[in-house]
N, C-alpha and C. Protein backbone atom coordinates (compact mmCIF):
# COMPACT_ATOMS: atom_id res chain seq x y z
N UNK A 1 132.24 64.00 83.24
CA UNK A 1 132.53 63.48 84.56
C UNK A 1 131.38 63.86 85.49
N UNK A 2 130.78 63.16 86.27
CA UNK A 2 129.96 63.12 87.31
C UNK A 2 130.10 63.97 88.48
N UNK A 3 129.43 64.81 88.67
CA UNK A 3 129.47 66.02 89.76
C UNK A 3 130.39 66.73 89.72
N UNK A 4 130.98 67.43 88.10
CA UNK A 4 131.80 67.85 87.87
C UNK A 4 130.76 69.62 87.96
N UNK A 5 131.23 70.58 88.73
CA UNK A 5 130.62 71.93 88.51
C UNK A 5 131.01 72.90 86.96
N UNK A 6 129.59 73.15 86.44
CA UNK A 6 129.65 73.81 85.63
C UNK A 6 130.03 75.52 86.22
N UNK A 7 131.31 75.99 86.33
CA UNK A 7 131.59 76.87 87.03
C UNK A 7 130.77 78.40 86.24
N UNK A 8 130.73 78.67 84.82
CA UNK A 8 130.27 79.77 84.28
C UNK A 8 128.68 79.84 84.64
N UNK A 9 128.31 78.79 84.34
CA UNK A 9 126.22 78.45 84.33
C UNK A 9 126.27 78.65 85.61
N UNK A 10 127.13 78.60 86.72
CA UNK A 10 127.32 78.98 87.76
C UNK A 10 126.76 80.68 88.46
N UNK A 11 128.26 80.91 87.80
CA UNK A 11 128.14 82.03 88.12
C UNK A 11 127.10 83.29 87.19
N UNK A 12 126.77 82.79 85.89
CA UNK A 12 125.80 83.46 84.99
C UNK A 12 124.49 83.31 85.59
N UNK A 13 123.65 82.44 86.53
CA UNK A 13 122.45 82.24 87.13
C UNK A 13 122.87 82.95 88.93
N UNK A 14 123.78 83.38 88.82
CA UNK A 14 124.23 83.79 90.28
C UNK A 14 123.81 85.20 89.86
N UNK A 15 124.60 85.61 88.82
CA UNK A 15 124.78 87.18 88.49
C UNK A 15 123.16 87.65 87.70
N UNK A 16 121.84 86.51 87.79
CA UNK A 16 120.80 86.65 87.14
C UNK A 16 120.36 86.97 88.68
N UNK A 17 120.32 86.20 89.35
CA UNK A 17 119.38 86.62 90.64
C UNK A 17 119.57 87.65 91.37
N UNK A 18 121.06 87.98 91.26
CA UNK A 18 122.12 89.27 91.97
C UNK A 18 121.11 90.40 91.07
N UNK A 19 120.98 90.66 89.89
CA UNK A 19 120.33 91.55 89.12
C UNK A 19 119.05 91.48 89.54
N UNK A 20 118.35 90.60 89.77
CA UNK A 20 116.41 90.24 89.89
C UNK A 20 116.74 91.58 91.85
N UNK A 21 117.70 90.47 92.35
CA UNK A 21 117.54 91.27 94.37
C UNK A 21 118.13 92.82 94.28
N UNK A 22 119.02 93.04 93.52
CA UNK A 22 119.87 94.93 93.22
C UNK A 22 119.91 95.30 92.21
N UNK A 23 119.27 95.00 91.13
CA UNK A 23 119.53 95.77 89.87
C UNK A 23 120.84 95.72 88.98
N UNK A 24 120.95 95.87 87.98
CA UNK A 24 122.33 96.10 87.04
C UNK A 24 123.08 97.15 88.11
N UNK A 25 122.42 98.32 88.50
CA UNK A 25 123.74 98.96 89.15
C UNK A 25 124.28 98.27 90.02
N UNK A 26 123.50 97.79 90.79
CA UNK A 26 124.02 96.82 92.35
C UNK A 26 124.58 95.85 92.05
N UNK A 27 125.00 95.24 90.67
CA UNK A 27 125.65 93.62 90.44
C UNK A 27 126.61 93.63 90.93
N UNK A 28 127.61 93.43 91.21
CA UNK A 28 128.98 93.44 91.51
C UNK A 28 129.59 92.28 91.58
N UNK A 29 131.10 92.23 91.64
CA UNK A 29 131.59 90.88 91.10
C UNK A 29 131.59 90.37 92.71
N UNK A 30 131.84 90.70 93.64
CA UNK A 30 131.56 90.62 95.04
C UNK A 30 130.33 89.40 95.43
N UNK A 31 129.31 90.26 95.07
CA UNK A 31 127.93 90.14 95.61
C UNK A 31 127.56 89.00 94.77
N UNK A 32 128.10 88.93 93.43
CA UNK A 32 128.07 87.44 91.97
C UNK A 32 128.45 86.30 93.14
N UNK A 33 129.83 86.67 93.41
CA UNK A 33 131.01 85.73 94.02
C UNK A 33 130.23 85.09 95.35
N UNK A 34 130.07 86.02 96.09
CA UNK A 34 129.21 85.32 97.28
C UNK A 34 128.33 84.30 97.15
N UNK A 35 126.78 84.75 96.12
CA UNK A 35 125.83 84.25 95.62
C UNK A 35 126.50 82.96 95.44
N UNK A 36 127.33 83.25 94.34
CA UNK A 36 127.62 81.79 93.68
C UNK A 36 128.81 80.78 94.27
N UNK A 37 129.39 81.42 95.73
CA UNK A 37 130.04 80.62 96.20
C UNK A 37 131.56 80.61 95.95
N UNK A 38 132.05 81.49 95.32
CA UNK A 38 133.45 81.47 94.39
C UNK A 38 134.06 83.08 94.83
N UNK A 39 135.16 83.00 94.21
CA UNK A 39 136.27 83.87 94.95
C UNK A 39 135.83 85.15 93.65
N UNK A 40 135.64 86.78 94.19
CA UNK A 40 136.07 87.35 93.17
C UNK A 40 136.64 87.41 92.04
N UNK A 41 138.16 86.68 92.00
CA UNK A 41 138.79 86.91 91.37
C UNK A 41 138.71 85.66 90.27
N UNK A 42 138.07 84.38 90.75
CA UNK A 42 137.30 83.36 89.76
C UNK A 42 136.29 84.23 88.57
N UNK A 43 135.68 84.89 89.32
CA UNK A 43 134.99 85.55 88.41
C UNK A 43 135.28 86.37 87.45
N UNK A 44 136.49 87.22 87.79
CA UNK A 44 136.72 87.94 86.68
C UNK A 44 138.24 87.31 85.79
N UNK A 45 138.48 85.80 86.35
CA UNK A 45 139.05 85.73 85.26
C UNK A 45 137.84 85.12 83.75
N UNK A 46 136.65 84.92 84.74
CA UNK A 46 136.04 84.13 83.34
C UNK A 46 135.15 85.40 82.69
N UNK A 47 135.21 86.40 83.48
CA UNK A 47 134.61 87.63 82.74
C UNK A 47 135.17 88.70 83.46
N UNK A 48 136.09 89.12 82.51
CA UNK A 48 137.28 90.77 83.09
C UNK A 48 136.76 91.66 83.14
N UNK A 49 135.43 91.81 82.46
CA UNK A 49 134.65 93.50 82.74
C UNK A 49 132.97 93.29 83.03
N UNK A 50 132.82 93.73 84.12
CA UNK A 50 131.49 93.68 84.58
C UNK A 50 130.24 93.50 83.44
N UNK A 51 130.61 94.47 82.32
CA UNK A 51 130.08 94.10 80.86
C UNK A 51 129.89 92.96 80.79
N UNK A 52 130.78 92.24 80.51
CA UNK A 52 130.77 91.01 79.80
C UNK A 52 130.54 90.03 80.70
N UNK A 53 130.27 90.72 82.08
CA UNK A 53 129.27 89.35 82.68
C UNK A 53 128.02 89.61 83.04
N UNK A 54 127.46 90.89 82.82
CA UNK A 54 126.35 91.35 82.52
C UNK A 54 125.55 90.24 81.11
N UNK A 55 126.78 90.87 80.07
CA UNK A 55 126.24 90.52 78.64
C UNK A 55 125.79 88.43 78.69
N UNK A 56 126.76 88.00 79.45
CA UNK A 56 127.10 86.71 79.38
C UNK A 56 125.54 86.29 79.84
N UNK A 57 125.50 86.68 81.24
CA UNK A 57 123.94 86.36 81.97
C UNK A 57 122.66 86.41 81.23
N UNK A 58 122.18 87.60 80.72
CA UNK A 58 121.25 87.92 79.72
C UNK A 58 121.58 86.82 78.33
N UNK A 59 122.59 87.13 78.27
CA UNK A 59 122.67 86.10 76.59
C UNK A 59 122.25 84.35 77.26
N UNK A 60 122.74 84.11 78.10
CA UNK A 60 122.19 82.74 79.01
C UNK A 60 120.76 82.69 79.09
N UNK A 61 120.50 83.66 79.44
CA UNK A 61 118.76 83.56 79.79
C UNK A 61 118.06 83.80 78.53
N UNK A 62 118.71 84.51 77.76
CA UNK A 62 117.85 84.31 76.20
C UNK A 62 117.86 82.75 75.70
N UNK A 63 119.39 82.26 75.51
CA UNK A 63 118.98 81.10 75.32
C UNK A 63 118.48 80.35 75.99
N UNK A 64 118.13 80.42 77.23
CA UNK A 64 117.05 79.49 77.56
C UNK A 64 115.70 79.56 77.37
N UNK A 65 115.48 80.78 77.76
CA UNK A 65 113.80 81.34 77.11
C UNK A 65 113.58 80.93 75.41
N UNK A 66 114.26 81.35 75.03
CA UNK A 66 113.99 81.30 73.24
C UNK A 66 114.02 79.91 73.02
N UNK A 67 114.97 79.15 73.32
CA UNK A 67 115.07 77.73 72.97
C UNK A 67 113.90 77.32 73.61
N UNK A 68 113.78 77.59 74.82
CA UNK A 68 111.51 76.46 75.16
C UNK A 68 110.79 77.43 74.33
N UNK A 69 110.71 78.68 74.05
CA UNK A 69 109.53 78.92 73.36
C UNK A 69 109.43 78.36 72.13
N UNK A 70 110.94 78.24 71.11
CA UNK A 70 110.97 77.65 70.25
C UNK A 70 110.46 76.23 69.92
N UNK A 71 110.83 75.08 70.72
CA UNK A 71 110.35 74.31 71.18
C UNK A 71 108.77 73.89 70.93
N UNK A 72 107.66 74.93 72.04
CA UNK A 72 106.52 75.08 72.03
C UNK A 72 106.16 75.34 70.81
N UNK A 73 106.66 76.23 70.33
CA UNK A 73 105.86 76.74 68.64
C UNK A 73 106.43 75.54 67.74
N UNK A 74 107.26 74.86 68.13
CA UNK A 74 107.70 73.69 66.81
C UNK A 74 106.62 72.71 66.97
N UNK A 75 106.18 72.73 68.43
CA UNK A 75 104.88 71.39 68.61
C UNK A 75 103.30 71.56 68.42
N UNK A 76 103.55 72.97 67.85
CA UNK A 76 101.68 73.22 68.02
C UNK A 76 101.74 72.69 66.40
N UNK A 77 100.56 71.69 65.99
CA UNK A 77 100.01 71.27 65.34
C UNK A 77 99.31 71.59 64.10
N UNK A 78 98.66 72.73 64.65
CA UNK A 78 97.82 73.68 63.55
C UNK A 78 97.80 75.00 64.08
N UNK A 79 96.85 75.66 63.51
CA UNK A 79 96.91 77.31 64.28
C UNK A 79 96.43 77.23 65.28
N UNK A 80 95.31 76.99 65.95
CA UNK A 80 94.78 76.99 67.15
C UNK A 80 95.60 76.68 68.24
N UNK A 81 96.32 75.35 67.87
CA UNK A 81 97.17 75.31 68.89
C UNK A 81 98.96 75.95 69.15
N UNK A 82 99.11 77.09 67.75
CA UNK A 82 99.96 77.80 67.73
C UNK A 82 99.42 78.81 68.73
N UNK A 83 98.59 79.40 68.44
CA UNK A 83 97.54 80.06 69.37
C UNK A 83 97.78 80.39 70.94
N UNK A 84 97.12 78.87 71.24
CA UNK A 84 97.47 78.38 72.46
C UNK A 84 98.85 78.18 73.40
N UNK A 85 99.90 78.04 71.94
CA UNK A 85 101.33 78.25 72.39
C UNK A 85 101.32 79.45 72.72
N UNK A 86 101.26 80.76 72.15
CA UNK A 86 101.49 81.71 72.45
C UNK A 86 100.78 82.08 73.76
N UNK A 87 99.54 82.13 74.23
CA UNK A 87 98.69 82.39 75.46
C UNK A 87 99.31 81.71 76.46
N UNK A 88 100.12 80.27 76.00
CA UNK A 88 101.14 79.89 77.15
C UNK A 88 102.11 81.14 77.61
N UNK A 89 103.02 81.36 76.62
CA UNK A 89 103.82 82.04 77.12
C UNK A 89 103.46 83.57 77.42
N UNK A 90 102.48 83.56 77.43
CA UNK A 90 101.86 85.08 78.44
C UNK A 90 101.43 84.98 79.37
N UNK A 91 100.91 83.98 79.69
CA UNK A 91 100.68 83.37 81.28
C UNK A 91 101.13 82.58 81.56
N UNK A 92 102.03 81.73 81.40
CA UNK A 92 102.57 80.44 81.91
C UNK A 92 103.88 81.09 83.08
N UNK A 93 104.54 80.30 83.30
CA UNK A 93 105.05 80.91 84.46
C UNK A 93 106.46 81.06 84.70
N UNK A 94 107.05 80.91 83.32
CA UNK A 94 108.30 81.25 82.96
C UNK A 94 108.56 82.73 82.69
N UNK A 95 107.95 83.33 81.71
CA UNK A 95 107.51 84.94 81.24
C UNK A 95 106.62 85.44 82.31
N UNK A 96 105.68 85.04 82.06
CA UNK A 96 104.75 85.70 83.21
C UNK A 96 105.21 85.44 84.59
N UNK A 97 106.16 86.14 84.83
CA UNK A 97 106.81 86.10 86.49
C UNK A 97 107.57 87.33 86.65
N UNK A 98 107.23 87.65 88.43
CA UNK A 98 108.45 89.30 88.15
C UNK A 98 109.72 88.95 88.29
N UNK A 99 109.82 87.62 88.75
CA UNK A 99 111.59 87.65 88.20
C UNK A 99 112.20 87.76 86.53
N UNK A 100 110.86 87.09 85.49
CA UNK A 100 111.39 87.86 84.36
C UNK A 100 111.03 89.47 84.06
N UNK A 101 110.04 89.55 84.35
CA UNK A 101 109.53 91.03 84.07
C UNK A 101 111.01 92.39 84.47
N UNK A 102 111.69 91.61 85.89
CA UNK A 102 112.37 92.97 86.38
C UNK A 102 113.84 92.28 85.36
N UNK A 103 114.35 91.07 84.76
CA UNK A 103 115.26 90.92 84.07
C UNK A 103 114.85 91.78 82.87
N UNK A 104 113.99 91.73 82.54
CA UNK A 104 113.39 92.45 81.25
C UNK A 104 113.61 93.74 81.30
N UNK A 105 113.22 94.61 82.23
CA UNK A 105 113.34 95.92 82.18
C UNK A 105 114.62 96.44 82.53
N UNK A 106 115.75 95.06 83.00
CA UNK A 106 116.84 95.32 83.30
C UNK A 106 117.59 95.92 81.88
N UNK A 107 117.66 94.45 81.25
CA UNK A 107 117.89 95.09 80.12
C UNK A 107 117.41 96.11 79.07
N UNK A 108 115.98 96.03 79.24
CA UNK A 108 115.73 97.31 78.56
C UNK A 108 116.59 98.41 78.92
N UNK A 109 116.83 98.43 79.82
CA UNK A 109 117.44 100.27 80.42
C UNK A 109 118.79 99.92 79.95
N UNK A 110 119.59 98.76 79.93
CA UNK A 110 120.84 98.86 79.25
C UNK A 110 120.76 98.97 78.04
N UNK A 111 119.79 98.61 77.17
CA UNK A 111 120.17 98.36 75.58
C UNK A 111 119.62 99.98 75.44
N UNK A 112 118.91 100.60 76.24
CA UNK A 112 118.79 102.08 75.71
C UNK A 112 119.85 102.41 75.86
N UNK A 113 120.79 102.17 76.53
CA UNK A 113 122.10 103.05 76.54
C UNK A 113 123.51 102.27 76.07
N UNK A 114 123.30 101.56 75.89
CA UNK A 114 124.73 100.67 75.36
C UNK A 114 124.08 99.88 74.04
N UNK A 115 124.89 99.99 72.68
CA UNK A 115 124.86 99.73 71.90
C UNK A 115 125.24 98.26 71.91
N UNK A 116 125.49 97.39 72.98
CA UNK A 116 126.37 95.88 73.05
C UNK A 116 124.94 95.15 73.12
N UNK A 117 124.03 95.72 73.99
CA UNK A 117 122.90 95.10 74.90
C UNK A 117 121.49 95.46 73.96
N UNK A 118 121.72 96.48 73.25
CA UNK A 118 120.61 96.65 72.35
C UNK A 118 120.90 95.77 70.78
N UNK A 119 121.82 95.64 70.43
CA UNK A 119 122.28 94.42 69.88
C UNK A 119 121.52 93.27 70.42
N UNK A 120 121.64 92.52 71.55
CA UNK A 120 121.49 91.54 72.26
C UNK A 120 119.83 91.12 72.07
N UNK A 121 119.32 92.26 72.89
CA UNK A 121 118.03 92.19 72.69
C UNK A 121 117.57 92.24 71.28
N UNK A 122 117.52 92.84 70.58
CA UNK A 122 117.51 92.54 69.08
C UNK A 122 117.68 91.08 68.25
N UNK A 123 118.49 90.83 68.84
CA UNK A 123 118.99 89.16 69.02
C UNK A 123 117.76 88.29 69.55
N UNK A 124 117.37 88.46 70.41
CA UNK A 124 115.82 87.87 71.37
C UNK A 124 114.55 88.12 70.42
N UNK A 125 114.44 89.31 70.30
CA UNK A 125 113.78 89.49 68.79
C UNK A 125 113.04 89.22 67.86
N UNK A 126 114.22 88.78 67.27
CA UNK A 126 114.60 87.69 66.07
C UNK A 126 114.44 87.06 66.64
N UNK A 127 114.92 86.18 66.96
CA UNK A 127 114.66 84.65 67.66
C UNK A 127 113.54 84.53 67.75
N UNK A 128 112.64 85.39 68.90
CA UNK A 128 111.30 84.93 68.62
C UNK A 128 110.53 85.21 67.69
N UNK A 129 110.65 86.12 67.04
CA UNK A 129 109.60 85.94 65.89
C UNK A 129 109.97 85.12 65.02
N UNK A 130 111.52 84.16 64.94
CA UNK A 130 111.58 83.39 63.96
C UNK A 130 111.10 82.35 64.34
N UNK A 131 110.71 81.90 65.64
CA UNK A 131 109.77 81.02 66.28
C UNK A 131 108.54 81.43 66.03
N UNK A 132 107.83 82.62 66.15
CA UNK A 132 106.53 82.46 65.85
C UNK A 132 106.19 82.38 64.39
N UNK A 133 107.27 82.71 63.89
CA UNK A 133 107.47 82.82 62.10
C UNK A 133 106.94 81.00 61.97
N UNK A 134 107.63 80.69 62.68
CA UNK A 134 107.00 78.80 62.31
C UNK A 134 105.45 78.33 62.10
N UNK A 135 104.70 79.25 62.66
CA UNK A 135 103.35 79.48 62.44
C UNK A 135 102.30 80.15 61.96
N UNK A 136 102.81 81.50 61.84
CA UNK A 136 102.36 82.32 61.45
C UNK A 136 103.21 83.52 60.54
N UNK A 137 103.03 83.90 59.33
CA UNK A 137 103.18 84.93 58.86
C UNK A 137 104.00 86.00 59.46
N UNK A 138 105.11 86.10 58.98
CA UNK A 138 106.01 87.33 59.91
C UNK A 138 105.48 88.54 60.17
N UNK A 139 104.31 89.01 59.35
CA UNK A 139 103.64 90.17 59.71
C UNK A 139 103.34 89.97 60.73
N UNK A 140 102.10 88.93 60.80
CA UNK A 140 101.57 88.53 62.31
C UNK A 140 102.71 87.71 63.21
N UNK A 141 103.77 87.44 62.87
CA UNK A 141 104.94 86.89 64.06
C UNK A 141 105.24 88.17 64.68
N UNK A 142 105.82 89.55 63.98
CA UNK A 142 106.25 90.39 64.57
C UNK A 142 105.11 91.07 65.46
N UNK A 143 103.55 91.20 65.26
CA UNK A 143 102.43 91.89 66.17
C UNK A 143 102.34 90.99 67.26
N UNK A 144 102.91 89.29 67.28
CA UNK A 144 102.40 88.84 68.07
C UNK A 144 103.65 88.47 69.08
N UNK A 145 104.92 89.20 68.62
CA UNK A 145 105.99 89.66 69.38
C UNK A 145 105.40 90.45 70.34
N UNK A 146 105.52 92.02 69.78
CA UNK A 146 104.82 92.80 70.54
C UNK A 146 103.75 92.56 71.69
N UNK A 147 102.89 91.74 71.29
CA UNK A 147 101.52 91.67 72.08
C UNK A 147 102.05 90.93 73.11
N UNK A 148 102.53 89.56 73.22
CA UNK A 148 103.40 88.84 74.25
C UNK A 148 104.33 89.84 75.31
N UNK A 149 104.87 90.71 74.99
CA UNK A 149 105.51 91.93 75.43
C UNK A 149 105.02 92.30 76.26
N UNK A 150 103.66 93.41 75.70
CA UNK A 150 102.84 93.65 76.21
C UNK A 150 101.99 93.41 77.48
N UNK A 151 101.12 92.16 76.96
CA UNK A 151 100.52 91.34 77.98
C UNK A 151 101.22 91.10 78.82
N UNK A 152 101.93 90.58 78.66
CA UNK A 152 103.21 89.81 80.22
C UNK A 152 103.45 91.16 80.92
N UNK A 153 103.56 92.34 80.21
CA UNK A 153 103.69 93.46 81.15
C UNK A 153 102.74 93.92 81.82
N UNK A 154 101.86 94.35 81.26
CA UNK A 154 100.01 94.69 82.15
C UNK A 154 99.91 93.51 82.98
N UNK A 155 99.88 92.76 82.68
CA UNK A 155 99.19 91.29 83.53
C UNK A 155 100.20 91.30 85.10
N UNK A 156 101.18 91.72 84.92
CA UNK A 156 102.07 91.68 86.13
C UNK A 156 102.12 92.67 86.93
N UNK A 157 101.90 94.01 86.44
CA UNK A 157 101.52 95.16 86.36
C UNK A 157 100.37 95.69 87.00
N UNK A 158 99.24 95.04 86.48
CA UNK A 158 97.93 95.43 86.60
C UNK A 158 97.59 94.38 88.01
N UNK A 159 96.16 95.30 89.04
CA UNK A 159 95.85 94.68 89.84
C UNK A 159 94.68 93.34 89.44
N UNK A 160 94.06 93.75 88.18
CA UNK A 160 93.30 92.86 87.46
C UNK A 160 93.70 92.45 86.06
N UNK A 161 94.20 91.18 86.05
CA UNK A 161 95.05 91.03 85.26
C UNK A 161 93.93 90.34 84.02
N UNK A 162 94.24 90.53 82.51
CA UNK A 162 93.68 89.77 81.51
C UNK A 162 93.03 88.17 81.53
N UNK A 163 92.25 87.93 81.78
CA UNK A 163 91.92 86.60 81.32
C UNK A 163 92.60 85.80 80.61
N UNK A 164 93.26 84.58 80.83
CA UNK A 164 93.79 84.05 79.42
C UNK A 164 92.40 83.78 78.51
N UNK A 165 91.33 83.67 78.39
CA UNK A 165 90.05 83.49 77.53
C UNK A 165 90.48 84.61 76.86
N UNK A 166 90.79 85.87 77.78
CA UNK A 166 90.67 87.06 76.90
C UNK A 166 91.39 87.26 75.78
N UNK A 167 92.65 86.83 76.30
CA UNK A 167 93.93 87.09 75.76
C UNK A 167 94.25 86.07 74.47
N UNK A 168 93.43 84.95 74.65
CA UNK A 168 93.46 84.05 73.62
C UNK A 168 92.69 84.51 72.52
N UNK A 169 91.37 84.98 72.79
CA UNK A 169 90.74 85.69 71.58
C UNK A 169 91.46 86.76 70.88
N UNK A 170 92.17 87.58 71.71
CA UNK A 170 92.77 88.70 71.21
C UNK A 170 94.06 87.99 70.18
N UNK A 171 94.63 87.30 70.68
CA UNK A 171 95.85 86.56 69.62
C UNK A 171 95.36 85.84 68.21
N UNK A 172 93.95 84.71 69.05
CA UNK A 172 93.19 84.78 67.68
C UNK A 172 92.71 85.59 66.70
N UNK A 173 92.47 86.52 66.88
CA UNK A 173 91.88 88.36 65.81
C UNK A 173 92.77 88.28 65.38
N UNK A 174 94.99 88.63 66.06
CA UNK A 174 95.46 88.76 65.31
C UNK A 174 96.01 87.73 64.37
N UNK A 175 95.88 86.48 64.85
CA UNK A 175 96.36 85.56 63.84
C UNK A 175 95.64 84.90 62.68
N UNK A 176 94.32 85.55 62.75
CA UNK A 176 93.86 85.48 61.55
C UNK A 176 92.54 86.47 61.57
N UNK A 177 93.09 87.57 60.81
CA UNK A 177 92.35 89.09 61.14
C UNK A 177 91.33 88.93 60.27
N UNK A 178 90.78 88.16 59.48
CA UNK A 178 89.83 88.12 58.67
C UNK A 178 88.50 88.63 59.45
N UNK A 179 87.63 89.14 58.63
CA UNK A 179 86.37 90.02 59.45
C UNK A 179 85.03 88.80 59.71
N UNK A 180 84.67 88.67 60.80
CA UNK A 180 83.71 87.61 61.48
C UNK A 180 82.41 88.41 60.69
């Protein structure tokens, strides 16, 4: 039906930005409810424990991230332009942004302490390296996990951030380490 509200995608992109402006401690079903326009108690009938609308949000935003990166790595052609997929998503402007960077470290600090959320992330993972697995060698899918990690963190981080020239050579070394 036509201009029918998706009430959860709702409130799961409400309770993403509520986390980006106060942090996981500051979420509250309150501050969700406002954001997203809806009554407290809407909210917790579609999620009864702050958990599980924590968990819900993050699991939303994985699948959206993972599904375009997936995407990207299904369309690169050959290696070079697997390559180039990847240097996208270290500078392009989905990852490379501090609204993901501070979702990122959001969850990091939960999955160190809750076994639900370190699951989760683990979950993200996988996923991407089974996306970069589409191109490259899981040895080099899992280093070039890491390095994506990485980069997106210094680069946001740092007052002088990596070159993508730079950063592309460096992905090239690892995606095919053979000695020049």
């Amino acid at each position: 039906m036509a201009g029918t509200r998706d009430i959860k995608s709702d409130i799961l992109a409400a309770t993403l930005t509520v986390i980006v402006n106060e942090g996981v401690r500051g979420t509250t079903y309150r501050r969700v409810a406002d954001l997203a326009g809806l009554s407290p108690g809407t909210l917790t009938y579609h999620f009864p424990q702050i958990d599980l609308l924590l968990m819900g949000a993050f699991s939303y935003r994985m699948d959206t991230l993972s599904g375009a990166f997936r995407q990207r790595m299904q369309r690169a052609t050959d290696r070079a332009d697997a390559c180039e997929a990847v240097v996208d998503l270290i500078c392009g402007d989905v990852w490379a942004s501090q609204r993901h960077l501070i979702l990122s470290f959001e969850l990091y600090s939960l999955a160190a302490r809750k076994a639900p959320f370190r699951q989760l992330l683990q979950l993200w993972m996988s996923r991407s390296r089974a996306s970069l697995h589409l191109c490259f060698p899981m040895e080099t899918a899992c280093a070039l996990d890491a390095l994506i990690e990485g980069f997106t963190i210094h680069n946001l981080l740092n007052d002088v951030p990596m070159s993508r020239d730079a950063i592309l050579r460096t992905v090239q070394k690892i995606a095919d380490p053979t000695p020049q």
